[in-house]
C-alpha atoms as a PDB file:
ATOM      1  CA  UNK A   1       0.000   0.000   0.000  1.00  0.00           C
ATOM      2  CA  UNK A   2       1.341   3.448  -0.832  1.00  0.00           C
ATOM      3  CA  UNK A   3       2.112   6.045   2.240  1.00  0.00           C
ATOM      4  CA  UNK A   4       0.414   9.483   1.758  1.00  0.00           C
ATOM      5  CA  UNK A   5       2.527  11.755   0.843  1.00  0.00           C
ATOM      6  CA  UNK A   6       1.626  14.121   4.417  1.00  0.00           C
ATOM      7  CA  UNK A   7       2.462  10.979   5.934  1.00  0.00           C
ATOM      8  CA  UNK A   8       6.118  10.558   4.057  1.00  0.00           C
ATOM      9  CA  UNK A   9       6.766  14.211   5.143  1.00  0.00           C
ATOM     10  CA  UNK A  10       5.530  13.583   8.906  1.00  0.00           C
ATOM     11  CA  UNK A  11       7.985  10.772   9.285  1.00  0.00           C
ATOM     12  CA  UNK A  12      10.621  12.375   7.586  1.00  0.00           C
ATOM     13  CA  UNK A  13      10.387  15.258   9.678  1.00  0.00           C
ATOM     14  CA  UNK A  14      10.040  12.996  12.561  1.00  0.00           C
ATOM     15  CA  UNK A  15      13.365  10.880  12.302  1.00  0.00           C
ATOM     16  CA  UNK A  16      16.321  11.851  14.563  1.00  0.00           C
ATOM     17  CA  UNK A  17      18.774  10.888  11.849  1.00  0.00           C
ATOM     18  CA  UNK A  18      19.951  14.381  10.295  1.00  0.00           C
ATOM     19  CA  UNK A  19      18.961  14.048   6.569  1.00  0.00           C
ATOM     20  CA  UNK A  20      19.020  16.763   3.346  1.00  0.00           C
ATOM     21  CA  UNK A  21      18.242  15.929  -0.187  1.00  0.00           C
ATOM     22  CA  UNK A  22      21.037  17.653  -2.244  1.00  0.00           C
ATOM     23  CA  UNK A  23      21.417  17.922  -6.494  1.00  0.00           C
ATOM     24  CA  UNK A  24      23.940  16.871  -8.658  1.00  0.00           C
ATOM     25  CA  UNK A  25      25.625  20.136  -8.272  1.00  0.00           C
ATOM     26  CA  UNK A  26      25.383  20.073  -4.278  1.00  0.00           C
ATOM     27  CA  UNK A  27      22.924  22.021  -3.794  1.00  0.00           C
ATOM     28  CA  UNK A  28      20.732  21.768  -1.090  1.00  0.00           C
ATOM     29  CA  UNK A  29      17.083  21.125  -2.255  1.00  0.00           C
ATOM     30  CA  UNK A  30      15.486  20.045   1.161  1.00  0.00           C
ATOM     31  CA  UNK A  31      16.371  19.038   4.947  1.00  0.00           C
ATOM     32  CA  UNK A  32      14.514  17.321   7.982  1.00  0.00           C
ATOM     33  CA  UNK A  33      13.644  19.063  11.184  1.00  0.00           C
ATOM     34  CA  UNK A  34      16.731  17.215  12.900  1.00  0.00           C
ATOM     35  CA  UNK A  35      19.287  18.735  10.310  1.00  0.00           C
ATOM     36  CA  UNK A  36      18.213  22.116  10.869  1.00  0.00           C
ATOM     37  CA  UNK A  37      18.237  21.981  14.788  1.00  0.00           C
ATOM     38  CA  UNK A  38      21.273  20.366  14.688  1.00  0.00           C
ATOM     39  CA  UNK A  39      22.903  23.543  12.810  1.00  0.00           C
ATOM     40  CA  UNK A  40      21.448  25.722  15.079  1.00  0.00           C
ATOM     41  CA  UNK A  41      22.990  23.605  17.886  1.00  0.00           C
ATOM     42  CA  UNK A  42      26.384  24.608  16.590  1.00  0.00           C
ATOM     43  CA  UNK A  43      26.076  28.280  16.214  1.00  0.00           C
ATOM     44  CA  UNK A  44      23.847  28.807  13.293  1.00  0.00           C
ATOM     45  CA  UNK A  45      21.351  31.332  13.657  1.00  0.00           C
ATOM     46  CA  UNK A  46      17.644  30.021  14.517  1.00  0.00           C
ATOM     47  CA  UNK A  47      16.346  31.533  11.393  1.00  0.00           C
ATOM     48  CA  UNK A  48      18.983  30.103   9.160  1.00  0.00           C
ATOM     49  CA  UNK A  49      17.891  28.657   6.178  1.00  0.00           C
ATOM     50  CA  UNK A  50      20.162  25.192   4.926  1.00  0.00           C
ATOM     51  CA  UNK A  51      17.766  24.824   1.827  1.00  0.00           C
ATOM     52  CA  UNK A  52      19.557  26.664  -0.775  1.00  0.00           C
ATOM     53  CA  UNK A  53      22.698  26.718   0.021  1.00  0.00           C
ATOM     54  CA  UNK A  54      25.837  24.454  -1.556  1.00  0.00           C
ATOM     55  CA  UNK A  55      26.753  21.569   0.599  1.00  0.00           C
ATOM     56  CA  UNK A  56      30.125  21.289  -1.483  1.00  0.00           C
ATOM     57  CA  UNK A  57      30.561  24.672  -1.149  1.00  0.00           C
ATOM     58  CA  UNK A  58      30.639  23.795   2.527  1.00  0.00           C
ATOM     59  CA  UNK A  59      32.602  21.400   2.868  1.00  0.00           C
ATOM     60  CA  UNK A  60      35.188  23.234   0.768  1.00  0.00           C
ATOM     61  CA  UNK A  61      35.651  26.048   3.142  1.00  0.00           C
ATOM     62  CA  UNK A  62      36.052  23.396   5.772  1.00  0.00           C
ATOM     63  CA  UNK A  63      38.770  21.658   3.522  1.00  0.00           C
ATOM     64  CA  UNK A  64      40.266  25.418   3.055  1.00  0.00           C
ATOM     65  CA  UNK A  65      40.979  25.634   6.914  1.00  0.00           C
ATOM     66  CA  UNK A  66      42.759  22.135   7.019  1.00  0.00           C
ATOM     67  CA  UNK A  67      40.137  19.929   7.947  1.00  0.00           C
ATOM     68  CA  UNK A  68      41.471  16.074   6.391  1.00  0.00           C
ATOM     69  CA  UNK A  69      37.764  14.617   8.055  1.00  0.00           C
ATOM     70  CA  UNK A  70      35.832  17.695   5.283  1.00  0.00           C
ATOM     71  CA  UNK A  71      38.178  16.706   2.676  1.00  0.00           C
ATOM     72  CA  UNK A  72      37.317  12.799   2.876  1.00  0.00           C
ATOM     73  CA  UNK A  73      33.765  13.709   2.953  1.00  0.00           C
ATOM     74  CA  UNK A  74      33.917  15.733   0.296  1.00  0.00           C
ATOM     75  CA  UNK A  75      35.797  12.986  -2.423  1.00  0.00           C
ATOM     76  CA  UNK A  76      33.591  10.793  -1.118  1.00  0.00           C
ATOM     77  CA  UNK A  77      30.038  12.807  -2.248  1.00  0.00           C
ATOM     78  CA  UNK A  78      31.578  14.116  -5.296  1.00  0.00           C
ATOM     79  CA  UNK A  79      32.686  10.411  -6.526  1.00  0.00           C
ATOM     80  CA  UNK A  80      28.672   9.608  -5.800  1.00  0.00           C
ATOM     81  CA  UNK A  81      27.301  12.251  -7.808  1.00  0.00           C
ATOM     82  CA  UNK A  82      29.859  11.814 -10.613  1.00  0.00           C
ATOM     83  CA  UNK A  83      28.277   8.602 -10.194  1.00  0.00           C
ATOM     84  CA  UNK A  84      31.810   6.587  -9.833  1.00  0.00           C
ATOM     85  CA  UNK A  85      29.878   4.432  -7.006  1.00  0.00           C
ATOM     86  CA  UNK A  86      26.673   3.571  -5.763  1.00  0.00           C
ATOM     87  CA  UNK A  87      27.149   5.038  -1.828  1.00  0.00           C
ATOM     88  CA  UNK A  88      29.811   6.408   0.062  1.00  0.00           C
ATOM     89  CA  UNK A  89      30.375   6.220   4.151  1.00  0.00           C
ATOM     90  CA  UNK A  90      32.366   6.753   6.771  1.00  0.00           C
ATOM     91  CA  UNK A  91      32.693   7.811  10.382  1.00  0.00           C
ATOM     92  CA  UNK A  92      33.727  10.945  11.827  1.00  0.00           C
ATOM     93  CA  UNK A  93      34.406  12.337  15.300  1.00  0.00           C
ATOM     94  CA  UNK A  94      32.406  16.116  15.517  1.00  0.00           C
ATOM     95  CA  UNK A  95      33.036  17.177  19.197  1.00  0.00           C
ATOM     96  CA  UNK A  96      32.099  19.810  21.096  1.00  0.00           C
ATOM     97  CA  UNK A  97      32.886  21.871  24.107  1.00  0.00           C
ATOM     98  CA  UNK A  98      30.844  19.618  26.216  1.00  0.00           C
ATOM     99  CA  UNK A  99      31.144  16.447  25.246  1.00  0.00           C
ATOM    100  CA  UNK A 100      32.615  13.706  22.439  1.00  0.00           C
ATOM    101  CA  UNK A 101      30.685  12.739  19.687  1.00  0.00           C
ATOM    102  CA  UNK A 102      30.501  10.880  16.778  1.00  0.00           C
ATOM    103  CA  UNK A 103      28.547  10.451  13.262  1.00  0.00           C
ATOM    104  CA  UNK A 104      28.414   8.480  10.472  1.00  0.00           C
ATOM    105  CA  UNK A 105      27.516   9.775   7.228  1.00  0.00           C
ATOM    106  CA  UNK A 106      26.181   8.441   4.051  1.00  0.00           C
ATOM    107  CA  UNK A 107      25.354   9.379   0.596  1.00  0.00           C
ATOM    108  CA  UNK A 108      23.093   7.626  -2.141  1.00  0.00           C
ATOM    109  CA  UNK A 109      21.120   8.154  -5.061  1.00  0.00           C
ATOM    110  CA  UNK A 110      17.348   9.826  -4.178  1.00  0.00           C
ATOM    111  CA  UNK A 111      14.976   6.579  -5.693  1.00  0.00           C
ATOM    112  CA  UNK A 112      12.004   9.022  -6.951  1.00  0.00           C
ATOM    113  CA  UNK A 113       9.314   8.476  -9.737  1.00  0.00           C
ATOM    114  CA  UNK A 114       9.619  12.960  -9.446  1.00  0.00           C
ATOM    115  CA  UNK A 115      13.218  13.655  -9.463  1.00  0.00           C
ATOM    116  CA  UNK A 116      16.019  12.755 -11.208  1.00  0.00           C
ATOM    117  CA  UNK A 117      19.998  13.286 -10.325  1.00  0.00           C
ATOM    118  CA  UNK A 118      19.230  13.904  -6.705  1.00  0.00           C
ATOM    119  CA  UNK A 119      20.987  12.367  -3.333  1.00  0.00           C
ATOM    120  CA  UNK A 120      20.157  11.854  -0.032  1.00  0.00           C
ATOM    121  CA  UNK A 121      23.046  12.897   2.347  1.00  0.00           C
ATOM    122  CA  UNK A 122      22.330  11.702   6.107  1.00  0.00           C
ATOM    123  CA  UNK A 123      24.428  11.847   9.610  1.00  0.00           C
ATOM    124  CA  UNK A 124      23.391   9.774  12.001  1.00  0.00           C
ATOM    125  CA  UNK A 125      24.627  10.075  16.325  1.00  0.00           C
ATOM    126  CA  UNK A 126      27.106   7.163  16.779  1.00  0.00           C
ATOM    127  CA  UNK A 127      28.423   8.018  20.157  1.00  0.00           C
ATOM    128  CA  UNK A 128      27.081   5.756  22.134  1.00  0.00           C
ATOM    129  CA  UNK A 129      28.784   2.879  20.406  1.00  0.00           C
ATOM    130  CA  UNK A 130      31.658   4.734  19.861  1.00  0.00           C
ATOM    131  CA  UNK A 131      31.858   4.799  23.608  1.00  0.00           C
ATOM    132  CA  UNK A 132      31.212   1.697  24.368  1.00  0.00           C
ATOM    133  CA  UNK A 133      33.887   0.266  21.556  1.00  0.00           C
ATOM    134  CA  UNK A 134      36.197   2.817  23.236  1.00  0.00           C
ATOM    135  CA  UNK A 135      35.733   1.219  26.987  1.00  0.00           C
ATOM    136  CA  UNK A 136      36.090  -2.033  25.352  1.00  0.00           C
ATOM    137  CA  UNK A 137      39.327  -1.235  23.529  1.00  0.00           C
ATOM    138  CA  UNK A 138      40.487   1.004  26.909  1.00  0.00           C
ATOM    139  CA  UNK A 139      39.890  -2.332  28.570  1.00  0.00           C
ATOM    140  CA  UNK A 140      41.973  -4.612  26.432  1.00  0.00           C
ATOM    141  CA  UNK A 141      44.832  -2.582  26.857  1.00  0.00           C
ATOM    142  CA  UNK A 142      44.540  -2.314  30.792  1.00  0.00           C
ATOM    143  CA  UNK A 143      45.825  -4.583  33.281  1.00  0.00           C
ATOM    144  CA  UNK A 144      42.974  -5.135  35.287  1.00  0.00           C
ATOM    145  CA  UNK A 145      44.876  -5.153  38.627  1.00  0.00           C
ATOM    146  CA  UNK A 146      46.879  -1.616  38.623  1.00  0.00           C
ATOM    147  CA  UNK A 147      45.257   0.271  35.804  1.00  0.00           C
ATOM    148  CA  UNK A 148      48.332   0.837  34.165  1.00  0.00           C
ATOM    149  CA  UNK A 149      48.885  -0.476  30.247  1.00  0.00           C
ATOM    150  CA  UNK A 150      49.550  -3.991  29.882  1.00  0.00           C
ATOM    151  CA  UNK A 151      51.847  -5.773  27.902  1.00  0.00           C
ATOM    152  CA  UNK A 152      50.264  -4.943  24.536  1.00  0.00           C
ATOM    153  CA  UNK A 153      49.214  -1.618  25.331  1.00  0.00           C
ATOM    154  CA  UNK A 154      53.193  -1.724  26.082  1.00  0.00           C
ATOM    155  CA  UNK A 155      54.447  -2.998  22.592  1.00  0.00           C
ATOM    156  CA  UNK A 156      51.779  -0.793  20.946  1.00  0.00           C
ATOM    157  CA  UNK A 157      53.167   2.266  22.143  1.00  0.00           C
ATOM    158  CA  UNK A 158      56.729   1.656  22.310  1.00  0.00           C
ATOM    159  CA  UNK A 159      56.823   0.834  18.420  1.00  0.00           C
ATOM    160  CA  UNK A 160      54.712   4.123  17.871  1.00  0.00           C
ATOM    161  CA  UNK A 161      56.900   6.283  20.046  1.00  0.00           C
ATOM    162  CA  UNK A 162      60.157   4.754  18.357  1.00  0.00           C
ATOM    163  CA  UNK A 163      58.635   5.825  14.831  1.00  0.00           C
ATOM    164  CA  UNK A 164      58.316   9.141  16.603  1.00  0.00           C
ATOM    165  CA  UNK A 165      61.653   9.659  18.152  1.00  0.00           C
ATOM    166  CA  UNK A 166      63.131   8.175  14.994  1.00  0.00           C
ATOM    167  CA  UNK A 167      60.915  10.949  12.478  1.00  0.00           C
ATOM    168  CA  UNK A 168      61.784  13.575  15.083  1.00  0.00           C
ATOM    169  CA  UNK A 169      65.446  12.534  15.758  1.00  0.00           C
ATOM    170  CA  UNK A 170      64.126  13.596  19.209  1.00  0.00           C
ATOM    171  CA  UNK A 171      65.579  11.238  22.107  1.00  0.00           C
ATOM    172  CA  UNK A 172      63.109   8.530  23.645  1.00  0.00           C
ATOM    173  CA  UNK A 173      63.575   6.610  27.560  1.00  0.00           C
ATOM    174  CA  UNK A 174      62.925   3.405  28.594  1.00  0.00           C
ATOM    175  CA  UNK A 175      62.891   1.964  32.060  1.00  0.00           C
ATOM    176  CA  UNK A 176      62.085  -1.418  33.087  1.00  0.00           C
ATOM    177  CA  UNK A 177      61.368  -1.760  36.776  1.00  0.00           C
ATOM    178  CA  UNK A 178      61.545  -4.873  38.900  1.00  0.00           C
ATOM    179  CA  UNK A 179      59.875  -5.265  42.228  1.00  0.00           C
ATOM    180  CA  UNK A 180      62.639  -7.245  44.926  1.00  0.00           C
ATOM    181  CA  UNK A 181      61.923  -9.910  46.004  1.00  0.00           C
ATOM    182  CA  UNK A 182      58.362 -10.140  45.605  1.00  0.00           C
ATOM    183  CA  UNK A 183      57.575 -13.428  46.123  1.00  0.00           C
ATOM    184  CA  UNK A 184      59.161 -13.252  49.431  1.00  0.00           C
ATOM    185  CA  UNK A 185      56.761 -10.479  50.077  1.00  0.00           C
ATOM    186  CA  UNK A 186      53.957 -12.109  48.441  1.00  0.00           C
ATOM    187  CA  UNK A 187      54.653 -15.419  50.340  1.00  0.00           C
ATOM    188  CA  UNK A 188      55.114 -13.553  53.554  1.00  0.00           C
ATOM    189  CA  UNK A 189      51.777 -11.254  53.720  1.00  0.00           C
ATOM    190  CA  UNK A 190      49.800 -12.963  51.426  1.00  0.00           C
ATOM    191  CA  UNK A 191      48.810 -12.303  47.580  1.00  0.00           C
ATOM    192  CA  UNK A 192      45.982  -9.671  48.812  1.00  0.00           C
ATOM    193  CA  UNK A 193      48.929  -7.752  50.482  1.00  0.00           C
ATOM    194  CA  UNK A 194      50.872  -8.474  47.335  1.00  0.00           C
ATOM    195  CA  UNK A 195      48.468  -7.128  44.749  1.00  0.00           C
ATOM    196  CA  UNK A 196      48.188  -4.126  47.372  1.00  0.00           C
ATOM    197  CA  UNK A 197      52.040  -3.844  46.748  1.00  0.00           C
ATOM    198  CA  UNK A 198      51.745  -4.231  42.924  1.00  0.00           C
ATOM    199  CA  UNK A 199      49.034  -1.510  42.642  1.00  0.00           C
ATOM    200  CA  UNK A 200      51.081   0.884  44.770  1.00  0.00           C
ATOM    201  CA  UNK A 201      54.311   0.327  42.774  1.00  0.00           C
ATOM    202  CA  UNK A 202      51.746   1.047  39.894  1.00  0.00           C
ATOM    203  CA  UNK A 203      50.735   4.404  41.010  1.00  0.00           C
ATOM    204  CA  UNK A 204      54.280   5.255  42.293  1.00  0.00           C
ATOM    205  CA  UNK A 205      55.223   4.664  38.145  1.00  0.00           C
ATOM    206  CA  UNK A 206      51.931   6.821  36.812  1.00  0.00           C
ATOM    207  CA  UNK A 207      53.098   9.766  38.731  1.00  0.00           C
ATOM    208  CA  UNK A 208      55.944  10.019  36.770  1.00  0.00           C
ATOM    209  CA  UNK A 209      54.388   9.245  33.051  1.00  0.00           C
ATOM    210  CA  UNK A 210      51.554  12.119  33.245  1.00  0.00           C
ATOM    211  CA  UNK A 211      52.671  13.625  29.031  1.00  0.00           C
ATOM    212  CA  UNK A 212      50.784  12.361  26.336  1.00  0.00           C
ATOM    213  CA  UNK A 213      54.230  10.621  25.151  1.00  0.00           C
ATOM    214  CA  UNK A 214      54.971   9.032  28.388  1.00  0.00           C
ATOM    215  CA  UNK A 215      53.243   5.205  29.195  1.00  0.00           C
ATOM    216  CA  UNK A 216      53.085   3.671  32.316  1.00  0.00           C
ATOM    217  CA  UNK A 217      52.978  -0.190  32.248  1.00  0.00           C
ATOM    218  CA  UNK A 218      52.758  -3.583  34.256  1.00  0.00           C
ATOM    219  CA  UNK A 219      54.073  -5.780  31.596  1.00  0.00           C
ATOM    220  CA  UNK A 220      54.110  -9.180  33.955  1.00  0.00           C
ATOM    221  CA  UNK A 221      53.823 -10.287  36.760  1.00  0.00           C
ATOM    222  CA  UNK A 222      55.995  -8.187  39.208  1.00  0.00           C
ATOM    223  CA  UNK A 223      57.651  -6.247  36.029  1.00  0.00           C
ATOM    224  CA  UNK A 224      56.657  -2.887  35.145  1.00  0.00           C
ATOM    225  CA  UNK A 225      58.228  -0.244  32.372  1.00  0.00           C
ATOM    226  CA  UNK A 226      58.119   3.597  31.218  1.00  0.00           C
ATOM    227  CA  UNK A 227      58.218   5.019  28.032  1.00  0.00           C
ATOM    228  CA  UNK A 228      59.051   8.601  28.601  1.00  0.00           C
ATOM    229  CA  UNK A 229      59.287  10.190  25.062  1.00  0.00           C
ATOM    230  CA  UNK A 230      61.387  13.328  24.316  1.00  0.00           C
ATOM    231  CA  UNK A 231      63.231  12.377  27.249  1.00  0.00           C
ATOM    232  CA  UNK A 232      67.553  12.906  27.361  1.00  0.00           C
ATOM    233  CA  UNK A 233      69.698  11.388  30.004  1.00  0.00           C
ATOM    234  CA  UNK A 234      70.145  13.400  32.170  1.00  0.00           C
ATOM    235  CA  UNK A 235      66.420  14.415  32.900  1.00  0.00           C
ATOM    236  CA  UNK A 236      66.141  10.454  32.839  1.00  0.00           C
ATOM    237  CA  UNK A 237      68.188  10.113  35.445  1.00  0.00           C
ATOM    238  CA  UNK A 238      66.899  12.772  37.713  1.00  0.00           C
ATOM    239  CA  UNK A 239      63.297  10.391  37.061  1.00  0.00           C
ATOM    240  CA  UNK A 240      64.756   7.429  38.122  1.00  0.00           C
ATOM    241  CA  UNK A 241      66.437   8.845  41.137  1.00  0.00           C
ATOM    242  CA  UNK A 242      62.408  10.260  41.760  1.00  0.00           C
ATOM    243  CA  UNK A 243      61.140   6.763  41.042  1.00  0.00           C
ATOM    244  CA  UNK A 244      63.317   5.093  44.114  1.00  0.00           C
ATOM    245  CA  UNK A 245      62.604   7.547  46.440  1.00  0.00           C
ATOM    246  CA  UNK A 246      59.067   7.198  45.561  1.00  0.00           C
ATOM    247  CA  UNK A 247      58.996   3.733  45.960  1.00  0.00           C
ATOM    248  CA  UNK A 248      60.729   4.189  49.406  1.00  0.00           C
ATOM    249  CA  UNK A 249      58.343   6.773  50.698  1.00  0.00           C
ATOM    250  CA  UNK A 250      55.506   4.126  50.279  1.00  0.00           C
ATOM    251  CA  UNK A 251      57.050   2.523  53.315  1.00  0.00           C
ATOM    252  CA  UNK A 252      56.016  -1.170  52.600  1.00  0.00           C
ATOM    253  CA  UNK A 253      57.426  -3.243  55.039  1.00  0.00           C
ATOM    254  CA  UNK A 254      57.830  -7.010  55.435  1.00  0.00           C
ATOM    255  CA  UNK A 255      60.289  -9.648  57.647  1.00  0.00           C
ATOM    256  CA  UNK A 256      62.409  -8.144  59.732  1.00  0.00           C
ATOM    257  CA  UNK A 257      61.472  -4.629  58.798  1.00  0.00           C
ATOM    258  CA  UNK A 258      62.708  -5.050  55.172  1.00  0.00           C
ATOM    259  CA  UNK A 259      61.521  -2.439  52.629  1.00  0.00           C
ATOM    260  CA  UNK A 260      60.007  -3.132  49.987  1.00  0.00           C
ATOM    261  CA  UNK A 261      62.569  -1.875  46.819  1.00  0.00           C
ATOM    262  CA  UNK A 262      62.847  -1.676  43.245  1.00  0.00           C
ATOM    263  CA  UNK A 263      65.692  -2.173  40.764  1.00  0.00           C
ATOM    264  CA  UNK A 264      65.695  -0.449  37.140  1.00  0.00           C
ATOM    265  CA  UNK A 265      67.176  -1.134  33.707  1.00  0.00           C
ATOM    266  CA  UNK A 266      67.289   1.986  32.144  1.00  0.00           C
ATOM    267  CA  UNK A 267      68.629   4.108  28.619  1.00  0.00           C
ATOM    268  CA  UNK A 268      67.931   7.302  26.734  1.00  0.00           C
ATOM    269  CA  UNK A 269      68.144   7.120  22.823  1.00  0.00           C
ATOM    270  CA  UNK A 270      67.654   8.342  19.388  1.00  0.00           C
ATOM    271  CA  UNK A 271      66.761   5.285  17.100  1.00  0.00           C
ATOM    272  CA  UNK A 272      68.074   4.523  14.037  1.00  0.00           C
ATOM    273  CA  UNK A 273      66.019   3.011  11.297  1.00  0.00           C
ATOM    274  CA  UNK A 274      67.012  -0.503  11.381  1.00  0.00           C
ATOM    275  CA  UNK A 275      66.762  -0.948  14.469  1.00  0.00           C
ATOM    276  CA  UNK A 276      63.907  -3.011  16.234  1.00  0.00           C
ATOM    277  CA  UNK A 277      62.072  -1.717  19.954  1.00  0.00           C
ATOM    278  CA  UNK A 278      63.179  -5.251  20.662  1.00  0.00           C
ATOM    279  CA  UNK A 279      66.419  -4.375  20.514  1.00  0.00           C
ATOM    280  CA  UNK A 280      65.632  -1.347  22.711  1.00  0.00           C
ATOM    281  CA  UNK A 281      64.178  -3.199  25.078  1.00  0.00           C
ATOM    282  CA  UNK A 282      66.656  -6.543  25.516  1.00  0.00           C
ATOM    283  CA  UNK A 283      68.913  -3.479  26.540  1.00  0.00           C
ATOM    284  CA  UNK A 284      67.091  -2.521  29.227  1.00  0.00           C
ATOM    285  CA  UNK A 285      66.802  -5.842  30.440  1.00  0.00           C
ATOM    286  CA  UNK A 286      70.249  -6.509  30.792  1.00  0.00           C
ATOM    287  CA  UNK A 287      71.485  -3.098  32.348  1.00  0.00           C
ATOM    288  CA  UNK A 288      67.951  -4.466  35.182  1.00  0.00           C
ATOM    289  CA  UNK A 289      69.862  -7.844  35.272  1.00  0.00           C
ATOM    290  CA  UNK A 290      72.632  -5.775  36.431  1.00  0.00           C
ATOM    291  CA  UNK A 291      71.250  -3.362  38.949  1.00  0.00           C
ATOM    292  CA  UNK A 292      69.880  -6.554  40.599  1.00  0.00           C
ATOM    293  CA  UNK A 293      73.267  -8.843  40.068  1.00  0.00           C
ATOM    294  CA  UNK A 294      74.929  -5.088  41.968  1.00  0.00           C
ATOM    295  CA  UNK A 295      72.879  -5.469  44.996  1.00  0.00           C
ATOM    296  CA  UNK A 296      69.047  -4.318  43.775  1.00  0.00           C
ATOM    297  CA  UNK A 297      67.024  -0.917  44.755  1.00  0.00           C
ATOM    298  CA  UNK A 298      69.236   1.109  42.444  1.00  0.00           C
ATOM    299  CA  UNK A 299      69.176   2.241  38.453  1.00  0.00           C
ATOM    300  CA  UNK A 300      71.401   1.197  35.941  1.00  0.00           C
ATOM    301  CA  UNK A 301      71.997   2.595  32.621  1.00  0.00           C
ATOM    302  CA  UNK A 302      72.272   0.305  29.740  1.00  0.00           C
ATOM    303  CA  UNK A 303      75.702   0.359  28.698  1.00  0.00           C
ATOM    304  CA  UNK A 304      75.449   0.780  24.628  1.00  0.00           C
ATOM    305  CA  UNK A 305      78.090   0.306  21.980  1.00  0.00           C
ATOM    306  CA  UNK A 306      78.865   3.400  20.158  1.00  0.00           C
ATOM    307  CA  UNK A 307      77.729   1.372  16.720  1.00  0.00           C
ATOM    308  CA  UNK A 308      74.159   0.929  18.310  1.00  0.00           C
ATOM    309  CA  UNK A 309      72.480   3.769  18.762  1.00  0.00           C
ATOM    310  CA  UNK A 310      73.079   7.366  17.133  1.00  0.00           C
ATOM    311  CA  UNK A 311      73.536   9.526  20.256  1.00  0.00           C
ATOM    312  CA  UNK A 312      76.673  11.499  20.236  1.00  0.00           C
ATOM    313  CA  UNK A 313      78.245  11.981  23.503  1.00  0.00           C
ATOM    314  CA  UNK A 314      76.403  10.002  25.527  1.00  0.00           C
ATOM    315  CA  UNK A 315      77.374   8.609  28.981  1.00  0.00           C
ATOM    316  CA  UNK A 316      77.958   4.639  28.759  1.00  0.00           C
ATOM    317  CA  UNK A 317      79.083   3.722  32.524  1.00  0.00           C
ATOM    318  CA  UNK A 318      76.107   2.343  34.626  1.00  0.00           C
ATOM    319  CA  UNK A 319      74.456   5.037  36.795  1.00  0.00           C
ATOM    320  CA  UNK A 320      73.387   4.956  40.142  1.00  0.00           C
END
């Protein structure tokens, strides 16, 4: 049975999904209820008027200011009306002041008896699932203990800020941090007390990783690391210095009044391009095995052959 057409026009008025019918050319021939109030929820004026205007036209002052997100958009409708393919798609963040959101937008051909060469361009509110995919990915890459990274959180990052330093030629850190003896402590206390000591070791780390380059991570078991990008010796020393005085000040205690200590592998480096973060962080393991074979709750730097690395100048006796 065929709709009325008040009735089309009631439901298309009706639907939250932001919709406008455009021409060949881009021009804008009609729009729901929800596309208007939606421009007048970013700033338009309430008695602006979308029918009439050029949606490519648009878009192309967006692509003007440097806007990659306007320019995809904008290949995408064009290839449609050029009629290269049957649809375009794709999702898009569009936040505001107040809060994160997210669209998806398509594009097809208008199916009318009436009009010919027309498109249907809608943007429908995605960030709900967006959110929710976002909590799930947050949560794969969490250790579920400390709230730190985990171990592929770990890899993820340290490959991405290794492409950095390397495109930058900008030096990058990495410490990996044992607890002592922590199965002593564990076995002693208990493993409640022991996850206690885990998750304050955790937090002790954090404090010290708070730039958008810099990760915090418990990569196993009693093991923990920071990537600290941008980061040159020296300051990377001073950190690690920080690190074992925070983990002292935390004043965990167990058998005969023994505190509960750290020891640290640690290096500051520029990359080059053959080189692996594998490489990078074998390193830091073995200057770790060192601080522990000298004693434990102390930092070693990774001692590094002048053909490794390409950083001029740099200190290569252990530091303490």
């Amino acid at each position: 049975m065929k709709l009325p057409s008040c009735l089309h026009t009631d439901v298309f008025q009706t639907l939250e999904e932001q919709i406008a019918v455009i021409d060949q050319m881009g021009n804008i021939i009609e729009v729901n209820r929800a596309w208007q109030n939606f421009g007048i929820e970013n700033a338009l004026p309430s008695d602006y008027k979308c029918v009439g205007h050029n949606y490519l036209e648009t878009l192309s002052s967006s692509v003007a200011a440097g806007d990659s997100l306007a320019s995809d958009a904008l290949q995408g409708i064009a290839s449609v009306l050029a009629k290269e393919r049957k649809f375009f798609y794709f999702e898009y963040p569009c936040h505001s002041p107040n809060e994160k959101r997210w669209f998806i937008m398509r594009i097809t051909p208008l199916h009318s008896e009436n009009r010919t060469n027309s498109f249907v361009i809608s943007h429908q509110n995605i960030t709900q699932r967006k959110l929710a995919e976002n909590r799930v990915e947050e949560l794969a890459m969490q250790d579920s203990l400390t709230g730190l990274a985990n171990r592929r959180a770990f890899q993820l990052f340290l490959n991405k800020e290794m492409r950095s330093s390397i495109r930058n030629r900008m030096p990058m850190s990495l410490a990996l941090i044992d607890v002592d003896y922590f199965k002593n402590y564990n076995d002693k206390l208990g493993h409640a007390a022991g996850d206690q000591c885990l998750t304050m070791v955790g937090q002790a780390l954090l404090a010290h990783a708070r730039r958008p380059s810099d990760l915090a991570a418990r990569i196993g078991g009693d093991e923990f690391a920071l990537i600290l990008g941008n980061t040159d010796l020296n300051i990377l020393r001073k950190i690690m210095k920080s690190v074992l005085k925070g983990i002292d000040e935390l004043k965990m205690v167990f058998g005969d009044s023994k505190k509960v200590t750290v020891s640290i592998g640690y290096l500051s480096v520029i990359p080059q391009e053959q080189q692996s973060e594998d490489f990078l962080f074998h390193e830091a393991d073995k200057a770790l095995y060192r601080a522990k074979s000298a004693g434990r709750n102390q930092a070693v730097h990774a001692q590094l052959g002048t053909n490794d690395w390409a950083q001029p100048n740099a200190p290569r006796n252990a530091a303490q």
